[in-house]
N, C-alpha and C. Protein backbone atom coordinates (compact mmCIF):
# COMPACT_ATOMS: atom_id res chain seq x y z
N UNK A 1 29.11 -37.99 -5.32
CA UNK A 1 28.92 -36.92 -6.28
C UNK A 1 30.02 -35.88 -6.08
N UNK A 2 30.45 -35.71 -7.21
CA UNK A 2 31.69 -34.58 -7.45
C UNK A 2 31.24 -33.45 -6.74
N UNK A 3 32.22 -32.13 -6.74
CA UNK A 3 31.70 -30.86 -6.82
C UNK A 3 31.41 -30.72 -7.56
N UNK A 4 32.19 -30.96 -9.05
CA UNK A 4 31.80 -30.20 -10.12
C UNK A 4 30.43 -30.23 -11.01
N UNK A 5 29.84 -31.50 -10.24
CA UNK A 5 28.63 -32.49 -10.83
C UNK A 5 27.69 -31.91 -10.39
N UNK A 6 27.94 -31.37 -8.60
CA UNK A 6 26.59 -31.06 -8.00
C UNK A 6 26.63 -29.24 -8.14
N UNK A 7 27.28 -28.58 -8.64
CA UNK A 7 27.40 -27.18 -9.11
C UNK A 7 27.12 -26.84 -10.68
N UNK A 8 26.97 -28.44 -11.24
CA UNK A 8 26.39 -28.22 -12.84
C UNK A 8 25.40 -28.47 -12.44
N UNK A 9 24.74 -29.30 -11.83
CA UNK A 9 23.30 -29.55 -11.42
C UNK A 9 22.44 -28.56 -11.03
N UNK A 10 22.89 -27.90 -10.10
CA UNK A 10 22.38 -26.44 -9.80
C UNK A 10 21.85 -25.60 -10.79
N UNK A 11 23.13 -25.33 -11.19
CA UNK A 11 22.77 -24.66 -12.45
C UNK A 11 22.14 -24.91 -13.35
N UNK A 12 21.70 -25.71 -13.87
CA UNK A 12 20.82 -26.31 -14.79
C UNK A 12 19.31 -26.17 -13.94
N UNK A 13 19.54 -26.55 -13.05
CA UNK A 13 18.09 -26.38 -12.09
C UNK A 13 17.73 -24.95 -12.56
N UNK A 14 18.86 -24.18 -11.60
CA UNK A 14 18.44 -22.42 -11.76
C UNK A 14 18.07 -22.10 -13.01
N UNK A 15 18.72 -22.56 -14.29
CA UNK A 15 18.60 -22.24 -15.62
C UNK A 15 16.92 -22.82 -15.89
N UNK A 16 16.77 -23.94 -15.72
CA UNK A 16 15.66 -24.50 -15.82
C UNK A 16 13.85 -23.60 -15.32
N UNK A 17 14.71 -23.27 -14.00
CA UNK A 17 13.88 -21.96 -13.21
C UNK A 17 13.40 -20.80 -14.15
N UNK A 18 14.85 -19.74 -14.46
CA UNK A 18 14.61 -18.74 -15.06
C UNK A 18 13.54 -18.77 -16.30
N UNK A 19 13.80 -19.63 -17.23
CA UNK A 19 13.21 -20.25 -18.54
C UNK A 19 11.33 -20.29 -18.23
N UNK A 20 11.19 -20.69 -17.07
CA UNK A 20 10.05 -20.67 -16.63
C UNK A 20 9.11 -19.50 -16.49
N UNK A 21 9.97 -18.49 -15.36
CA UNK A 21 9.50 -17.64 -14.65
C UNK A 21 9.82 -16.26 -15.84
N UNK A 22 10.38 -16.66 -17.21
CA UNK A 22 10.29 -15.75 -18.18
C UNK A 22 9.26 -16.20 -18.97
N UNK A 23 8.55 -17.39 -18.90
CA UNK A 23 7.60 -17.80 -20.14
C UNK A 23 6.35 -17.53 -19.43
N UNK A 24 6.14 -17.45 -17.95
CA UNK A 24 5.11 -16.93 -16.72
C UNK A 24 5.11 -15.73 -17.54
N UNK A 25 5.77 -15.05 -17.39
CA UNK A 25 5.57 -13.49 -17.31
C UNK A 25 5.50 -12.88 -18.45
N UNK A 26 5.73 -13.72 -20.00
CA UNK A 26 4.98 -13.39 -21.16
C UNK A 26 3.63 -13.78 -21.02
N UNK A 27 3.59 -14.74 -20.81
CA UNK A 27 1.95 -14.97 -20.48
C UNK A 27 1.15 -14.02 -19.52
N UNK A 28 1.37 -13.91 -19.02
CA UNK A 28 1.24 -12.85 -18.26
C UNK A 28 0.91 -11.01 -18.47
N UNK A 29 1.83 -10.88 -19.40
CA UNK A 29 1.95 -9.70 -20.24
C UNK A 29 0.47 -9.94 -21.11
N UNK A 30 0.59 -10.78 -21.60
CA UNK A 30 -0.31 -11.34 -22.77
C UNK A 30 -1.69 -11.08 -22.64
N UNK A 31 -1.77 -11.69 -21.39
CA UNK A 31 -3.55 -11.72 -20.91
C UNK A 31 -3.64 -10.48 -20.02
N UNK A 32 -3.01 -9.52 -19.88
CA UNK A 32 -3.03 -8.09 -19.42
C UNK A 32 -3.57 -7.49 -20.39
N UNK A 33 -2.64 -7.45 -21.74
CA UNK A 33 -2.95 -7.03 -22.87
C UNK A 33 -4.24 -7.22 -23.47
N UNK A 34 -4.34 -8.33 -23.49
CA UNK A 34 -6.27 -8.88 -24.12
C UNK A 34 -7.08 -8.38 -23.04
N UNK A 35 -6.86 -8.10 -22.12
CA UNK A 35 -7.75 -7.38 -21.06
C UNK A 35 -8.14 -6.23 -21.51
N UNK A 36 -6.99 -5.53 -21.52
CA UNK A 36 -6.90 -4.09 -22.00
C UNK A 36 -7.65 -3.46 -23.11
N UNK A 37 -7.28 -4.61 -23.94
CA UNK A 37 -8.07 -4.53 -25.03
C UNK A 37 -9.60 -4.71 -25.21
N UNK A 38 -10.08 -5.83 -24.12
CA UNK A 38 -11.35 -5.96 -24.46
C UNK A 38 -11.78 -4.53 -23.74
N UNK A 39 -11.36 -4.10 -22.79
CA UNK A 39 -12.06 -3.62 -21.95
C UNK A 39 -12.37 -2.29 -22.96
N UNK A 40 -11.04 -1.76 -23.39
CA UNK A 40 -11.13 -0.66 -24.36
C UNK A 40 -12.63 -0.80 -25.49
N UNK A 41 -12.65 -1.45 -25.78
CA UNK A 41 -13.65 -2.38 -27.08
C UNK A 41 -14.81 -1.76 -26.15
N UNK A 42 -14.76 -2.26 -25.23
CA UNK A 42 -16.43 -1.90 -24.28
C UNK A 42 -16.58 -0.70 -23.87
N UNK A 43 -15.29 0.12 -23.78
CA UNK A 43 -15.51 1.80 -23.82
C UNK A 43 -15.99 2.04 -24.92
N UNK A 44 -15.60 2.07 -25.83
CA UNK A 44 -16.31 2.73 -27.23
C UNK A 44 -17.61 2.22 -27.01
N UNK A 45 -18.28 1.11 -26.94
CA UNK A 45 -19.69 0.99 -26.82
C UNK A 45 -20.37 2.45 -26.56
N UNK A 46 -21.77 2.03 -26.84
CA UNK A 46 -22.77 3.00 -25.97
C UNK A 46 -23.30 2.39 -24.45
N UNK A 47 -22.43 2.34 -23.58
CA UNK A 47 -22.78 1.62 -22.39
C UNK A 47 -22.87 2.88 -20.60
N UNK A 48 -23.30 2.57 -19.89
CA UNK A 48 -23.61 3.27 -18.43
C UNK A 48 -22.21 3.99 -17.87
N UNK A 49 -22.93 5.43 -17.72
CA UNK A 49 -21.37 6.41 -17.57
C UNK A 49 -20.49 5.41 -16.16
N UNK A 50 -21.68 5.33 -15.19
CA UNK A 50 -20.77 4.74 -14.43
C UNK A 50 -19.75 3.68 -14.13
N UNK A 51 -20.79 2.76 -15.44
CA UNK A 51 -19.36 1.42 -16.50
C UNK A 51 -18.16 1.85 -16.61
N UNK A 52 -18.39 3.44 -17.60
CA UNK A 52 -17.32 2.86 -18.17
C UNK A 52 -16.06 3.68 -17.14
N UNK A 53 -16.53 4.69 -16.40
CA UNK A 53 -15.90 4.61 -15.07
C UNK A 53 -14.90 3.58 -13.74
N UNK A 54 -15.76 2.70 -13.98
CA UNK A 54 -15.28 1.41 -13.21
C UNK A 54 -14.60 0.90 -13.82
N UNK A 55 -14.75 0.90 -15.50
CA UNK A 55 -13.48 0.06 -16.57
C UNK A 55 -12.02 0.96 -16.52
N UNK A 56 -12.30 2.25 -16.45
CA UNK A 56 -11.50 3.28 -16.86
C UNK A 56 -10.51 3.01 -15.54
N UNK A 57 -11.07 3.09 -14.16
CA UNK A 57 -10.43 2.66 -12.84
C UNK A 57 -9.59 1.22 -13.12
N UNK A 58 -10.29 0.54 -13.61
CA UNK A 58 -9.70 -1.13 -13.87
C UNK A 58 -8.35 -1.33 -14.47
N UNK A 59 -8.51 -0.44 -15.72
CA UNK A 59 -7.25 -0.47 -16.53
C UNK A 59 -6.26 0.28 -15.78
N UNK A 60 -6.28 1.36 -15.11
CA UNK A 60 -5.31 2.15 -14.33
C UNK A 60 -4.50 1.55 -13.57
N UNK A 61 -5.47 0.85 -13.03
CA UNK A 61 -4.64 -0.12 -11.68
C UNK A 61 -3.84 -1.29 -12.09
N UNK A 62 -4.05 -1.51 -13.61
CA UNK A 62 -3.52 -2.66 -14.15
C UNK A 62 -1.97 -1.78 -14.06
């Protein structure tokens, strides 16, 4: 195997990597978001002060 063969290889690996660990982290974003959201949804309810306390803590830390 060349150099030039096993330094395209790499790279394609690494490229292969990044592509990944950017489609992770929309997903990621994503189901943060629907979190957020439901959780919000269950504040407006009429639900237990101390609920919505513990939700209010939840989202913060997100």
């Amino acid at each position: 195997m060349k150099t030039i063969d096993y330094l395209e290889k790499q790279y394609n690996h690494a490229f292969e990597m990044l592509k990944f660990g950017e489609s992770k982290n929309i997903a990621l974003i994503a189901f943060n978001g629907a979190i957020i959201v439901g959780i919000s949804k269950l504040l407006t309810d009429n639900i237990d002060f101390y609920l919505k306390l513990f939700f209010i803590y939840v989202i913060l830390m997100m």
